[in-house]
PDB file of N, CA and C in Angstrom:
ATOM      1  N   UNK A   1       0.820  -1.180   0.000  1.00  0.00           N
ATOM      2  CA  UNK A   1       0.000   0.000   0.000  1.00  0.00           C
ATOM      3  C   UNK A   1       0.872   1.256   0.000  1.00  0.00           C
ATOM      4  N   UNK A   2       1.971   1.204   0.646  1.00  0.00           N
ATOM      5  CA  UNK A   2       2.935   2.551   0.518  1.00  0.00           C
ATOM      6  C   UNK A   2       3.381   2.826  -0.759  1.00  0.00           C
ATOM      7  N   UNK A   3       3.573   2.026  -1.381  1.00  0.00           N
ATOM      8  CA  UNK A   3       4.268   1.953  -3.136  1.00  0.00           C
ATOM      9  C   UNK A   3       3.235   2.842  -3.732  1.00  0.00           C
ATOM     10  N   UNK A   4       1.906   2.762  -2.796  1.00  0.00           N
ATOM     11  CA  UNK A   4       1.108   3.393  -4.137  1.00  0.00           C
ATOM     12  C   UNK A   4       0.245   4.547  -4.026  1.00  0.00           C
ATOM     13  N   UNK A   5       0.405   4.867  -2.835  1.00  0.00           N
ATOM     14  CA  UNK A   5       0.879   6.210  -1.822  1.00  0.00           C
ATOM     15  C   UNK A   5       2.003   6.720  -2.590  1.00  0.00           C
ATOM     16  N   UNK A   6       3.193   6.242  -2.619  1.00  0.00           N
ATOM     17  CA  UNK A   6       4.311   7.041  -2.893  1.00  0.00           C
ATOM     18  C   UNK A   6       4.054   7.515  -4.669  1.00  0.00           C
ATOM     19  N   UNK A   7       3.441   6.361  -5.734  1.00  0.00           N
ATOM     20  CA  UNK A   7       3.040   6.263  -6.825  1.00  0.00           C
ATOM     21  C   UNK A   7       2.352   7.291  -6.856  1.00  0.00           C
ATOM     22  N   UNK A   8       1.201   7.664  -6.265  1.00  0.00           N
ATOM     23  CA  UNK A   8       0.183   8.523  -6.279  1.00  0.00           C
ATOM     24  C   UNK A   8       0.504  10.084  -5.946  1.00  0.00           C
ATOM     25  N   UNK A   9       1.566   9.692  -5.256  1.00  0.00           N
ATOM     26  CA  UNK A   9       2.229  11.284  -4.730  1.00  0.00           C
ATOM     27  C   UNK A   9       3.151  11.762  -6.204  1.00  0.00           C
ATOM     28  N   UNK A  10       3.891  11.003  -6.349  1.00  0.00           N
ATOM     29  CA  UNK A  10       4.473  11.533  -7.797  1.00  0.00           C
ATOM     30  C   UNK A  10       3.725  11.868  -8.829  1.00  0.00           C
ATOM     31  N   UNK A  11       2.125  11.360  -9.092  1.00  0.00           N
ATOM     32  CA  UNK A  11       1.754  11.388  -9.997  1.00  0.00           C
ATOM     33  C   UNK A  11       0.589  12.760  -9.633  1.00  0.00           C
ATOM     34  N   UNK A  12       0.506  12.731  -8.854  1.00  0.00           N
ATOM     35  CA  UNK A  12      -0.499  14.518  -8.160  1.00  0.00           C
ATOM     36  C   UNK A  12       0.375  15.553  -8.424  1.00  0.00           C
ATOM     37  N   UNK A  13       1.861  14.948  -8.192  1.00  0.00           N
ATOM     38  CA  UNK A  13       2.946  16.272  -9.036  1.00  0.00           C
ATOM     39  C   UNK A  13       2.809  16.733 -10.383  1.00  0.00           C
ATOM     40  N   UNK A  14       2.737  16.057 -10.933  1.00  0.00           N
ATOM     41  CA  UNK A  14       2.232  15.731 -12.556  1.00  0.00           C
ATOM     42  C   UNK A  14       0.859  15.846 -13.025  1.00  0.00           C
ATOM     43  N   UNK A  15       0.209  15.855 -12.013  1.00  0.00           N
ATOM     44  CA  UNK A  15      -1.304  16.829 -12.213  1.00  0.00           C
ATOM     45  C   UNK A  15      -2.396  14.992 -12.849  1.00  0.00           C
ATOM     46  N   UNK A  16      -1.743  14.285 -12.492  1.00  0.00           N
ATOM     47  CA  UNK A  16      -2.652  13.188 -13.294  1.00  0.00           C
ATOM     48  C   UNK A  16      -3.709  13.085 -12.345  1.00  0.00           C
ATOM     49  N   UNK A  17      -4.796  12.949 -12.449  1.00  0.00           N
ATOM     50  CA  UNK A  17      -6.671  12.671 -12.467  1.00  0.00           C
ATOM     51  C   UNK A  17      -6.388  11.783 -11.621  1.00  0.00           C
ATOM     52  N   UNK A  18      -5.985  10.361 -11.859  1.00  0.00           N
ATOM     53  CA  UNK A  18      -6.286   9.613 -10.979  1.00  0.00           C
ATOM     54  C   UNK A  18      -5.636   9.147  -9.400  1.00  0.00           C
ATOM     55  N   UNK A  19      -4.850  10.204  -9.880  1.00  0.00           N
ATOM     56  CA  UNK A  19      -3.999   9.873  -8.269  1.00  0.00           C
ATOM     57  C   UNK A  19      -4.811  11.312  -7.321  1.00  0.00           C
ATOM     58  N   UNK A  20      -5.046  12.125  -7.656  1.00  0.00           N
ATOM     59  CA  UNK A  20      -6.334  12.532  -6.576  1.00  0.00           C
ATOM     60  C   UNK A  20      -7.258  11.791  -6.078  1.00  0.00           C
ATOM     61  N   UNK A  21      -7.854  10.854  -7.233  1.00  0.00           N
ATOM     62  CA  UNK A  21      -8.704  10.130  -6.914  1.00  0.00           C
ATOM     63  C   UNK A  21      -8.289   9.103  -5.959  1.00  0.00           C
ATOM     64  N   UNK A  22      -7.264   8.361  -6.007  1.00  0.00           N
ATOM     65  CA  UNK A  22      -6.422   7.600  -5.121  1.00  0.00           C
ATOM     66  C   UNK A  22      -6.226   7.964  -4.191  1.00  0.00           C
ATOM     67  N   UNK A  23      -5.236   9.494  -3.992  1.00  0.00           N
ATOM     68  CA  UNK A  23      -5.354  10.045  -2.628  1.00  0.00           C
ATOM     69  C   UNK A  23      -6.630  10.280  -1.995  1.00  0.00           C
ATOM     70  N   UNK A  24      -7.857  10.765  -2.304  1.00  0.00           N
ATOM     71  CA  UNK A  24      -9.028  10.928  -1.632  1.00  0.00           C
ATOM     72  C   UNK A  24      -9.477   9.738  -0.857  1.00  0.00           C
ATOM     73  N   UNK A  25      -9.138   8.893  -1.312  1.00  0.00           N
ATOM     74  CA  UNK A  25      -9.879   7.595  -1.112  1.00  0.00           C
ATOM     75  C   UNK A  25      -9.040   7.114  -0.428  1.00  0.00           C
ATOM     76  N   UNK A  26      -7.395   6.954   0.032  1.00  0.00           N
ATOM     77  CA  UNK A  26      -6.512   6.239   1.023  1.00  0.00           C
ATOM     78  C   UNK A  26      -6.469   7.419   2.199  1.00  0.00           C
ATOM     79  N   UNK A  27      -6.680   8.776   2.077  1.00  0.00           N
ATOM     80  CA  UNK A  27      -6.776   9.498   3.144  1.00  0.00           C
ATOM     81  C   UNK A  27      -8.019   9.330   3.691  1.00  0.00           C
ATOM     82  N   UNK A  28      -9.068   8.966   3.346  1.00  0.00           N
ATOM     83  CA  UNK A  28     -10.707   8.707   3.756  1.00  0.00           C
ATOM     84  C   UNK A  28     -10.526   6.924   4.803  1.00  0.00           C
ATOM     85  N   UNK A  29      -9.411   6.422   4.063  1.00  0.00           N
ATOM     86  CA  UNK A  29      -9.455   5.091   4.629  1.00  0.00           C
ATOM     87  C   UNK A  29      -8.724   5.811   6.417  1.00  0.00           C
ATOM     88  N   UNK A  30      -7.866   6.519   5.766  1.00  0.00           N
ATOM     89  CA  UNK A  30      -6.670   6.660   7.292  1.00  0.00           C
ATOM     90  C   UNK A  30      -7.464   7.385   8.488  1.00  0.00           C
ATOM     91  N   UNK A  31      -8.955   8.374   7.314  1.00  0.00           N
ATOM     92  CA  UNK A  31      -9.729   8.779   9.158  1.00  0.00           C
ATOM     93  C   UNK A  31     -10.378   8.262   9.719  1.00  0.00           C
ATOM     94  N   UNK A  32     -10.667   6.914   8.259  1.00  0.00           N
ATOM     95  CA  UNK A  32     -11.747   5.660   9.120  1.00  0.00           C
ATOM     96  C   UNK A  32     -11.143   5.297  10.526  1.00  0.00           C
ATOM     97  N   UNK A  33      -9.893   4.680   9.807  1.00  0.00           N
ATOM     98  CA  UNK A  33      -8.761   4.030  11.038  1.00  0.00           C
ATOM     99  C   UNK A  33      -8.580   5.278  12.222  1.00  0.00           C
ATOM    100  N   UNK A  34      -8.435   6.035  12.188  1.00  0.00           N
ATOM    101  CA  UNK A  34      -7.986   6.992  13.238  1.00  0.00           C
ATOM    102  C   UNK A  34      -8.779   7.402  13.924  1.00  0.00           C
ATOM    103  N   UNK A  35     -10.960   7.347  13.281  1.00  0.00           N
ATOM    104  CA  UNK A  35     -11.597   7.923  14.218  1.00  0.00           C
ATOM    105  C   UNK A  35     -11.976   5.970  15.186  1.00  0.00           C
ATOM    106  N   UNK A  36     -11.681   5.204  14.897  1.00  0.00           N
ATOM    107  CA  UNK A  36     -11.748   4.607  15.238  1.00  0.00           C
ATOM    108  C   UNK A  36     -10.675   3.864  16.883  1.00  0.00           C
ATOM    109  N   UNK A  37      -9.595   4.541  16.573  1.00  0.00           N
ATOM    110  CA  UNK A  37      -8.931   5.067  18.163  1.00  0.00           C
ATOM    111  C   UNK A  37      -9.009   6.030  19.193  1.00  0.00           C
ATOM    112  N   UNK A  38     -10.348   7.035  18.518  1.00  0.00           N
ATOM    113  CA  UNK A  38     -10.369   7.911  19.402  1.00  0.00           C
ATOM    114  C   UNK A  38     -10.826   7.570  20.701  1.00  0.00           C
ATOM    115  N   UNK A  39     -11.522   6.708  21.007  1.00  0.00           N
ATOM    116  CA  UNK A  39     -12.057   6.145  22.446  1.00  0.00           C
ATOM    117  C   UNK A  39     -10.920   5.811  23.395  1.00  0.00           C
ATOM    118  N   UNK A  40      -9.627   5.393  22.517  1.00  0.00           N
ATOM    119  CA  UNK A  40      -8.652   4.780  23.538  1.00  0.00           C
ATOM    120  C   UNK A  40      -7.202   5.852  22.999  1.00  0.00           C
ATOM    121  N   UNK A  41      -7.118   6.716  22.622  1.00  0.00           N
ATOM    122  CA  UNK A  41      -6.148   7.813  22.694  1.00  0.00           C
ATOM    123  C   UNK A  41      -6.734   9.042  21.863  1.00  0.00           C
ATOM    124  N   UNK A  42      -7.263   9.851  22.429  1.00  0.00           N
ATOM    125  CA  UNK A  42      -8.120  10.855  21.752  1.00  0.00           C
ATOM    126  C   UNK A  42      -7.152  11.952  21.173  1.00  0.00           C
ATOM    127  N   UNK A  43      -6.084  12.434  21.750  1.00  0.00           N
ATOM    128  CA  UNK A  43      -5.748  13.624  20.947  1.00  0.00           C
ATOM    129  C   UNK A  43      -5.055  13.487  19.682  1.00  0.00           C
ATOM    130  N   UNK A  44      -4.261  12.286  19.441  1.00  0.00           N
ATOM    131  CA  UNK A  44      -3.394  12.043  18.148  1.00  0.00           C
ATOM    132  C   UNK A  44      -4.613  11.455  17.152  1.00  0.00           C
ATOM    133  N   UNK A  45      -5.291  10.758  17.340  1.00  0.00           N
ATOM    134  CA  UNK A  45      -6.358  10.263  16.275  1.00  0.00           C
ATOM    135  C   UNK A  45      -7.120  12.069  15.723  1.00  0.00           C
ATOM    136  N   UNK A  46      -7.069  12.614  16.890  1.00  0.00           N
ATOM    137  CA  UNK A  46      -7.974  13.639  16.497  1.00  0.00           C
ATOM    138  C   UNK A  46      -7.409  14.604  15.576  1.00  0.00           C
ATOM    139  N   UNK A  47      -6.352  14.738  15.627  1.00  0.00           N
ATOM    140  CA  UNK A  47      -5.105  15.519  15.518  1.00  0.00           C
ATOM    141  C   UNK A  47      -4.524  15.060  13.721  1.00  0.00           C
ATOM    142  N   UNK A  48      -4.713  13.826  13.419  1.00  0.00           N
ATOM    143  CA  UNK A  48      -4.311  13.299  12.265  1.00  0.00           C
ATOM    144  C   UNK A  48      -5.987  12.968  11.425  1.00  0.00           C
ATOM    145  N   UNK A  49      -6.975  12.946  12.321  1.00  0.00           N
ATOM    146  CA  UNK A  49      -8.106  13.352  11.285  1.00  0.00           C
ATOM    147  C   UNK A  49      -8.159  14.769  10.916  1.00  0.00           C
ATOM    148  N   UNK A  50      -7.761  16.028  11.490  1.00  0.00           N
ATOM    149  CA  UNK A  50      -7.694  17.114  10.819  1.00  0.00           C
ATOM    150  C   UNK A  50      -6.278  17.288   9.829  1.00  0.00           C
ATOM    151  N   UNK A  51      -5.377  16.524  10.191  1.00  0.00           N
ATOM    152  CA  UNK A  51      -4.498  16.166   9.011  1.00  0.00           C
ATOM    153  C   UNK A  51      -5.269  15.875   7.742  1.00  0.00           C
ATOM    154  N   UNK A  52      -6.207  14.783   7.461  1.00  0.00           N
ATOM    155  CA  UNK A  52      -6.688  14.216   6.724  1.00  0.00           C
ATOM    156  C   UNK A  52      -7.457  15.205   6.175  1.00  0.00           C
ATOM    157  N   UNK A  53      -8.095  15.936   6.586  1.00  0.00           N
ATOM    158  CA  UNK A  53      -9.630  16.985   6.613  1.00  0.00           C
ATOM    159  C   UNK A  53      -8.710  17.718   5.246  1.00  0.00           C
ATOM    160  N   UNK A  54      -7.587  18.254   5.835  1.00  0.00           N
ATOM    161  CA  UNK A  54      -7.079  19.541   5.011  1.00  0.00           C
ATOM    162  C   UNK A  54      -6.487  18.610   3.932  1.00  0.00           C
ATOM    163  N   UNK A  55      -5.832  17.403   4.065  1.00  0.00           N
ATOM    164  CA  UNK A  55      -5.109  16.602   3.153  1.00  0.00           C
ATOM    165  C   UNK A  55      -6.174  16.582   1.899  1.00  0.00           C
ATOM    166  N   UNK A  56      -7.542  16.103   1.891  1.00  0.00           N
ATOM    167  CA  UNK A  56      -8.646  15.969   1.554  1.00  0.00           C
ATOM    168  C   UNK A  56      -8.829  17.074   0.878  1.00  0.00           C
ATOM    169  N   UNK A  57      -8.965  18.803   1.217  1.00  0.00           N
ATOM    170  CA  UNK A  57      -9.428  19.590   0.796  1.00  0.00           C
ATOM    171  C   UNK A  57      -8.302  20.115  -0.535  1.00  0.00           C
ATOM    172  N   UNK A  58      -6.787  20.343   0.380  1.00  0.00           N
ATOM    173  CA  UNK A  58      -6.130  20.460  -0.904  1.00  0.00           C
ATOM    174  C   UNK A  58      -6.210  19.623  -1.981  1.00  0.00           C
ATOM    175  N   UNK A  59      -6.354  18.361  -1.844  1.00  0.00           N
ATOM    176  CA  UNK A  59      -6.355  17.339  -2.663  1.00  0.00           C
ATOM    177  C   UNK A  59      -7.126  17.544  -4.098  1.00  0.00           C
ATOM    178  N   UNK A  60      -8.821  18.522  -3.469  1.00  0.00           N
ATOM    179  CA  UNK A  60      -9.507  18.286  -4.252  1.00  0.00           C
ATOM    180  C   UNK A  60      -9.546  19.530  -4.581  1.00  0.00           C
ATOM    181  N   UNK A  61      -8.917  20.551  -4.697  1.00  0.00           N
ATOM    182  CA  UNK A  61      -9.022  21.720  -5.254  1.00  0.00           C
ATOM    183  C   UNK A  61      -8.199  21.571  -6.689  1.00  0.00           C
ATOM    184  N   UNK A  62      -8.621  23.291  -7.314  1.00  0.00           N
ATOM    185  CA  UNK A  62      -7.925  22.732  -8.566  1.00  0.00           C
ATOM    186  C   UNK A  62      -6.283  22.975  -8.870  1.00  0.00           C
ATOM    187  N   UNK A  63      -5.918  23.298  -7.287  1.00  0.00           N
ATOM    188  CA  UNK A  63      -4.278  23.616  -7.740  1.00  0.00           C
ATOM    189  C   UNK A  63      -3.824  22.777  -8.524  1.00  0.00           C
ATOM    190  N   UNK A  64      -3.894  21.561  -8.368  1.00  0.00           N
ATOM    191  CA  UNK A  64      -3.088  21.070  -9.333  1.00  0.00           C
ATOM    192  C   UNK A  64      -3.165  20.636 -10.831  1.00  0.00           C
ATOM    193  N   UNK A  65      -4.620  21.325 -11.004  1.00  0.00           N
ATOM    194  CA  UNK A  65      -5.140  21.359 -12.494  1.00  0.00           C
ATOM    195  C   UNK A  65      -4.301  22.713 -12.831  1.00  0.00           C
ATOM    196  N   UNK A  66      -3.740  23.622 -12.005  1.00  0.00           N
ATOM    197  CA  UNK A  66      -3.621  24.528 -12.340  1.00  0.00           C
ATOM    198  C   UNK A  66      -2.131  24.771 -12.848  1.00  0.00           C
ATOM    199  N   UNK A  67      -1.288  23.376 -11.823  1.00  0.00           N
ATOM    200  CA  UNK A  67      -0.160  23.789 -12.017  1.00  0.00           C
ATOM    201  C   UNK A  67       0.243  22.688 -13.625  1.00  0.00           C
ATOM    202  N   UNK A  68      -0.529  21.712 -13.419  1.00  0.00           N
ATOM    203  CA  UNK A  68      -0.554  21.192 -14.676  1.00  0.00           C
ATOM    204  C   UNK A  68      -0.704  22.046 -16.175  1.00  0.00           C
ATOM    205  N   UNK A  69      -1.966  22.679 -15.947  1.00  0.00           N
ATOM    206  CA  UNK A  69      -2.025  24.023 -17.170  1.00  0.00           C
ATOM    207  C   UNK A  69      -1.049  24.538 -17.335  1.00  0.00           C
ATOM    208  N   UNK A  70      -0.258  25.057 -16.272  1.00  0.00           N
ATOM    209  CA  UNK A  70       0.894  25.902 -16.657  1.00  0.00           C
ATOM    210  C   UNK A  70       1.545  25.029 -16.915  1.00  0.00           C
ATOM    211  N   UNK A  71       2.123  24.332 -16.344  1.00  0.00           N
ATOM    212  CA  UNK A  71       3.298  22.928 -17.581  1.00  0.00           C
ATOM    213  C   UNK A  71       3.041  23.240 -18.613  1.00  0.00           C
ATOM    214  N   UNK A  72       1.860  22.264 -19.540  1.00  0.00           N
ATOM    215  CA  UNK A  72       1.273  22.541 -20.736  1.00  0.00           C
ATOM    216  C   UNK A  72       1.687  23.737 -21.540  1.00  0.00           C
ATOM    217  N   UNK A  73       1.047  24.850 -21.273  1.00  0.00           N
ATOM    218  CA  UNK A  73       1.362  26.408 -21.707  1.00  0.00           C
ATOM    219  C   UNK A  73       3.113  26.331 -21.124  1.00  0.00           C
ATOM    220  N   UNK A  74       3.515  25.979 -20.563  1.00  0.00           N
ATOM    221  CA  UNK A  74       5.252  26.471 -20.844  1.00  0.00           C
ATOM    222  C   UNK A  74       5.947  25.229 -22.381  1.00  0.00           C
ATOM    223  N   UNK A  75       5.056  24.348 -21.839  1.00  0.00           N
ATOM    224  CA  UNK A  75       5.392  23.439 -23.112  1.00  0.00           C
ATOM    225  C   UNK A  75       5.114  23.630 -24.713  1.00  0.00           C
ATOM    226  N   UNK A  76       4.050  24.070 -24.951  1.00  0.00           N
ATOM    227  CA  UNK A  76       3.784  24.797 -25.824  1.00  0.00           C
ATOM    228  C   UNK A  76       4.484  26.077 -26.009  1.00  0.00           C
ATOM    229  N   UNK A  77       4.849  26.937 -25.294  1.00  0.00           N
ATOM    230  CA  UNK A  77       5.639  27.915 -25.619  1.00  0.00           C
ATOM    231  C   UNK A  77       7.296  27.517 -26.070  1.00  0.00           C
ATOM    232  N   UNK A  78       7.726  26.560 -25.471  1.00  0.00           N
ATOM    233  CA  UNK A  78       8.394  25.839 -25.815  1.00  0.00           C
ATOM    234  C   UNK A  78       8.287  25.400 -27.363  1.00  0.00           C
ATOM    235  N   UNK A  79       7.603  24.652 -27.861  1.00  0.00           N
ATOM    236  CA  UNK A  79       7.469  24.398 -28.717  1.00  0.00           C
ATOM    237  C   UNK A  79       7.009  24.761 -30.193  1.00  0.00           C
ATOM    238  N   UNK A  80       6.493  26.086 -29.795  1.00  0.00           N
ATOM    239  CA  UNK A  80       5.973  27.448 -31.099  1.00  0.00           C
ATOM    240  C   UNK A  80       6.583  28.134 -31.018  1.00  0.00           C
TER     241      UNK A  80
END
């Protein structure tokens, strides 16, 4: 599972679609797991679900459609 975490992180650099989708969905797994310790150590579970919260939000914004566009447009300028 880390391989593809780490896979997914390189590929959100690179602006690819489906590794957001990947990250959304393995950070959604990690607050399952974490709200699920809160009964027996409350501040670190709590503490790494708002990790997740914001992990989640950047995730799904369009920075990285954005920084992808600009690649593109430097590539093209590049190339005309």
């Amino acid at each position: 599972m880390g391989i593809v975490i780490v896979l997914a992180g390189f590929a959100l650099f690179k602006g690819a679609a489906w590794a957001r989708i990947v990250g959304v969905v393995l950070v959604g797994l990690s607050m399952i797991a974490n709200f699920m310790w809160v009964p027996y150590a409350p501040f670190w579970p709590l503490a790494l679900i708002a990790i997740d919260v914001f992990t989640i939000i950047e995730t799904g914004t369009d920075s990285y459609r954005l920084a992808s566009t600009r690649a593109r447009a430097e590539e093209t300028a590049k190339a005309g």
